[in-house]
Protein backbone atom coordinates (compact mmCIF):
# COMPACT_ATOMS: atom_id res chain seq x y z
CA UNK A 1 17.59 14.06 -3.80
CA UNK A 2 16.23 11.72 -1.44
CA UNK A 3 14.79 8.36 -2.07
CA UNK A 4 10.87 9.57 -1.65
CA UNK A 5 11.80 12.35 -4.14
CA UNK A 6 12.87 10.53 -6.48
CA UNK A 7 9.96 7.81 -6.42
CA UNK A 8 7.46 10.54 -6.55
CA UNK A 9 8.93 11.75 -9.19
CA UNK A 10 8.98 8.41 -11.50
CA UNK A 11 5.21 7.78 -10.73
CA UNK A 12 4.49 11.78 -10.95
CA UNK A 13 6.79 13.66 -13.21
CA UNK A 14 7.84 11.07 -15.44
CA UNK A 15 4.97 8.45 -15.63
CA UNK A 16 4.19 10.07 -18.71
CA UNK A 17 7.62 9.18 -20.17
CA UNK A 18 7.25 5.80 -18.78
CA UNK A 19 3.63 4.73 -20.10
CA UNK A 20 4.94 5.65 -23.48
CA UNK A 21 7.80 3.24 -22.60
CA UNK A 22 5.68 0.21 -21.37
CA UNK A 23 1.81 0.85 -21.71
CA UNK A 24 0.13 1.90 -18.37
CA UNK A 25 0.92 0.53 -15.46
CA UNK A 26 -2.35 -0.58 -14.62
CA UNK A 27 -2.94 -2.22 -17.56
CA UNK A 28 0.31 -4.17 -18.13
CA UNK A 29 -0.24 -5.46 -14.21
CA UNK A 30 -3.31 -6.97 -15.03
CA UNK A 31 -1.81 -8.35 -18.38
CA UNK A 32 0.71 -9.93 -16.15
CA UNK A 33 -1.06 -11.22 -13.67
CA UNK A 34 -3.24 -12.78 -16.62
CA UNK A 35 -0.10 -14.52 -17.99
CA UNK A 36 1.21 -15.55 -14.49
CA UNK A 37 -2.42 -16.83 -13.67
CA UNK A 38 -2.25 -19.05 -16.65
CA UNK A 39 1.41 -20.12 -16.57
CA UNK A 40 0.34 -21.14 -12.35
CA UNK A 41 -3.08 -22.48 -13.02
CA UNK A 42 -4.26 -20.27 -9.86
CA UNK A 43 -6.19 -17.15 -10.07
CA UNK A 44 -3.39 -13.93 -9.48
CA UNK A 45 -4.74 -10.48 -9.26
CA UNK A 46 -2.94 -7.43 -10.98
CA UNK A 47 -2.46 -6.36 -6.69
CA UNK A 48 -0.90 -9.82 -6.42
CA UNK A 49 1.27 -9.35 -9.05
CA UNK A 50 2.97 -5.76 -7.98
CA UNK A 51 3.21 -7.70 -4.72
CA UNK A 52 5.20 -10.13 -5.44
CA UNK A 53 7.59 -7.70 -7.69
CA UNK A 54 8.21 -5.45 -4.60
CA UNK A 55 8.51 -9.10 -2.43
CA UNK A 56 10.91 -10.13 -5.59
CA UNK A 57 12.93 -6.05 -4.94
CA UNK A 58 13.14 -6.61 -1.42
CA UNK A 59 14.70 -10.29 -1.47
CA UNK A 60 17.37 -8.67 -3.86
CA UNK A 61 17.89 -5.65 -1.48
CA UNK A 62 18.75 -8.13 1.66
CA UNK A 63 21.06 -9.57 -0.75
CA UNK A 64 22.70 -6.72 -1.76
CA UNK A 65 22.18 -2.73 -1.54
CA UNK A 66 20.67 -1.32 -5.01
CA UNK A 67 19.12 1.92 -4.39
CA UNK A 68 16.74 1.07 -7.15
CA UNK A 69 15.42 -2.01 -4.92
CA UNK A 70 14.43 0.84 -2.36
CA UNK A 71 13.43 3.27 -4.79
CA UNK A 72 10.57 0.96 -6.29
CA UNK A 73 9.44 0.05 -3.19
CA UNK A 74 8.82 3.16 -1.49
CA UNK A 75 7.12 4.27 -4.81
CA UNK A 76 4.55 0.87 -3.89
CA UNK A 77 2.08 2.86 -1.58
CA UNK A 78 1.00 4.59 -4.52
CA UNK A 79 0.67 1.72 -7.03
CA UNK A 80 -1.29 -0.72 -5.01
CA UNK A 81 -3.97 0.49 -3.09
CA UNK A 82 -6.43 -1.40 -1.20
């Protein structure tokens, strides 16, 4: 299966299976991006926040191959929209 497959299938098919895992995605962003905007003192948006976790996948990918890194990221279009 290739990589766009599979990353419409985690936000698709199994998104279900994964809000039941970790609350929905939406709403644990903005949680985050609550916490981080405390912890920095700075105002960071939930959009912010995915950002920097695909900036955080990408760093590791040009350090070494995880098809994962690539995986979430190509699933990103779908996530953050603006």
């Amino acid at each position: 299966m290739n990589i766009l497959k599979k990353a419409d299938e985690i936000i698709n098919a199994r998104g279900e299976e994964k809000e039941r895992m970790y609350g929905p995605m939406l709403e644990t962003m903005q949680r985050s991006a609550d916490l981080a905007s405390s912890m920095c003192g700075k105002e960071i948006t939930s959009r912010d926040m995915h950002l920097c976790m695909v900036a955080m996948k990408l760093a590791r990918e040009a350090y070494n191959y995880k098809e994962d890194n690539l995986l979430e990221e190509s699933s990103s279009p779908k996530i953050v929209k603006k």
